[in-house]
Protein backbone atom coordinates (compact mmCIF):
# COMPACT_ATOMS: atom_id res chain seq x y z
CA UNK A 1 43.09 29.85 77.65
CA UNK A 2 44.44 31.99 74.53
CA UNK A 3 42.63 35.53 74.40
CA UNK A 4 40.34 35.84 71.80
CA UNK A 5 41.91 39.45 70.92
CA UNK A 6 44.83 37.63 69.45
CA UNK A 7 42.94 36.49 66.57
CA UNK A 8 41.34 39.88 65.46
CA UNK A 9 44.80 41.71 65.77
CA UNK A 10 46.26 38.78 63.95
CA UNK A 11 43.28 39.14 60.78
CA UNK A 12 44.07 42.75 61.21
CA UNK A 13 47.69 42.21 60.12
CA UNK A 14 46.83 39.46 57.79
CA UNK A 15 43.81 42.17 55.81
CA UNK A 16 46.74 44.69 56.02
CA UNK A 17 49.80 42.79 54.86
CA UNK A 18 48.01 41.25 51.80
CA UNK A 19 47.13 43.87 49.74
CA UNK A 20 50.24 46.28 50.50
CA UNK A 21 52.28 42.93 49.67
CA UNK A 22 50.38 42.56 46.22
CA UNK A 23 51.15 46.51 45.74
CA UNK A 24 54.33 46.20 46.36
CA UNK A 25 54.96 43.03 43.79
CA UNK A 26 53.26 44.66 41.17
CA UNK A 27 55.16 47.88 41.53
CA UNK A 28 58.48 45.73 41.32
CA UNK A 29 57.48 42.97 38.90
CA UNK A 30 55.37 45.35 36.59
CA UNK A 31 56.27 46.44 33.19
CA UNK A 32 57.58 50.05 33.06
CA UNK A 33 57.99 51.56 29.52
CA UNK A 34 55.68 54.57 29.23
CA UNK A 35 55.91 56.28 25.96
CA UNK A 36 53.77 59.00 24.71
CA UNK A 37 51.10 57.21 23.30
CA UNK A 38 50.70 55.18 26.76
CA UNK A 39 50.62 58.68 28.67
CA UNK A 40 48.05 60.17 26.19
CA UNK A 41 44.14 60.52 27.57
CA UNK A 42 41.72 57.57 26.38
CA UNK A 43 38.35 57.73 26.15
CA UNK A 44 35.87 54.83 24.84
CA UNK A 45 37.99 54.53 21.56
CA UNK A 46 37.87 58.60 20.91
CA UNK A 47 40.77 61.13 20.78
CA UNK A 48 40.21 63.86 23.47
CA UNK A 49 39.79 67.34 22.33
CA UNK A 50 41.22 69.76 24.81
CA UNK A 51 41.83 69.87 28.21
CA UNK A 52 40.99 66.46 29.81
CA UNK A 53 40.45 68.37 33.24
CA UNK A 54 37.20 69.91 33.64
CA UNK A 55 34.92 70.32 36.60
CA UNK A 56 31.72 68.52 36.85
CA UNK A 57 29.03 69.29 38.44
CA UNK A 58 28.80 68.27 42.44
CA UNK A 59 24.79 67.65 41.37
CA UNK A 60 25.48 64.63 39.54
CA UNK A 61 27.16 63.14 42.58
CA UNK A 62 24.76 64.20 45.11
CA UNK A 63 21.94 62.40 43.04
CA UNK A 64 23.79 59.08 42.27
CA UNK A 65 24.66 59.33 46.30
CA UNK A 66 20.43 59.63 46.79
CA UNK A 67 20.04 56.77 44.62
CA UNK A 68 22.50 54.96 46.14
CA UNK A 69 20.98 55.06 49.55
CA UNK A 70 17.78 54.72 48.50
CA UNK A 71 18.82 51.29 46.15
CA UNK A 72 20.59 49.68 49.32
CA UNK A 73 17.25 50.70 51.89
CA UNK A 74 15.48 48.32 49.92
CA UNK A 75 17.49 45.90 50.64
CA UNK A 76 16.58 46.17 54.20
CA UNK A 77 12.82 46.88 53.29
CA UNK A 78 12.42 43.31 51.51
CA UNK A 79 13.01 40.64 54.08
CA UNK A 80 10.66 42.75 56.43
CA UNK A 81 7.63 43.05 53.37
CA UNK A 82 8.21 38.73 52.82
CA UNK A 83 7.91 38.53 56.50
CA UNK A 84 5.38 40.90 57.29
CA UNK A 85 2.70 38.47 58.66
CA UNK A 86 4.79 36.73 60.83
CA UNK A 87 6.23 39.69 62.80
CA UNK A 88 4.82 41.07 65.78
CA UNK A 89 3.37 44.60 65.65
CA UNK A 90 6.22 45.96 67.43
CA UNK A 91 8.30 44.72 64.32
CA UNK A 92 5.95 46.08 62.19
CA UNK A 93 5.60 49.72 63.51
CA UNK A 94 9.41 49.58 63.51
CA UNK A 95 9.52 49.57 59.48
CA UNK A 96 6.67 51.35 59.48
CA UNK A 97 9.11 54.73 61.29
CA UNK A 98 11.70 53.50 58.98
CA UNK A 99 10.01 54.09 55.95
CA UNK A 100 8.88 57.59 57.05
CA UNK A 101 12.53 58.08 57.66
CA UNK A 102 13.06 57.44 54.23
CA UNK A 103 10.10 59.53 53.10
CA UNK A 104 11.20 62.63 55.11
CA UNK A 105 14.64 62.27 52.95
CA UNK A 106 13.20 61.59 50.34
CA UNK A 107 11.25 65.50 50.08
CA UNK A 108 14.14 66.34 51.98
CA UNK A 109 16.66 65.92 49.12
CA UNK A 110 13.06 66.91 46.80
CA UNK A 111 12.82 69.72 48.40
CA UNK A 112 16.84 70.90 48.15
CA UNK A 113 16.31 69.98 44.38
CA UNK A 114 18.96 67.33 44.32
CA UNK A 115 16.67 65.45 42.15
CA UNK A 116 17.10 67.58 39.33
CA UNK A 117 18.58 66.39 36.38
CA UNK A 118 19.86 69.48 34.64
């Protein structure tokens, strides 16, 4: 009997070959005539004014990041509400902890003020 190893090493190869491969075509096969108005900055249709390279505040990260997490942990929280009369209590004082897990980062990041829109 074949070991079942070979076939994850050989998807690993496959997942790594394929998109260095369609790097590597496009680098060859793509058009390369950069001029200056190709180089210049773009922005939705207006002309930058100044230096294109300015720092932005880590803040607005941070709270898309707390969003982020938040958006996707309700993706986990829905199947358990639909299903909440058919699970056993264990299941249900399982969601129960993970909500106050949520909660605690949710004052957590509150608390930090990485809710703050300024």
């Amino acid at each position: 009997m074949q070991n079942p190893w070979i076939y994850v090493g050989l998807f690993v190869l496959v997942g790594m070959f394929i998109p260095i491969a369609a790097i590597a075509i496009a680098a060859f096969l793509g058009p390369k005539k950069p001029n200056a108005i190709k180089q210049s900055t773009y922005e939705c249709g207006i002309e930058t004014v100044g230096d294109s390279w300015i720092q932005f505040k880590a803040q607005y990260y941070i709270f898309a990041l707390v969003f982020l997490v938040f958006d996707v942990e309700t993706v986990f929280l829905f199947p358990w509400a639909v299903s909440l009369n058919k699970l056993p209590l264990f299941a249900v004082f399982e969601g129960i902890i993970f909500i106050l897990i949520l909660l605690a980062g949710l004052v957590y990041a509150w608390k930090k003020g990485m809710l703050e829109w300024v």
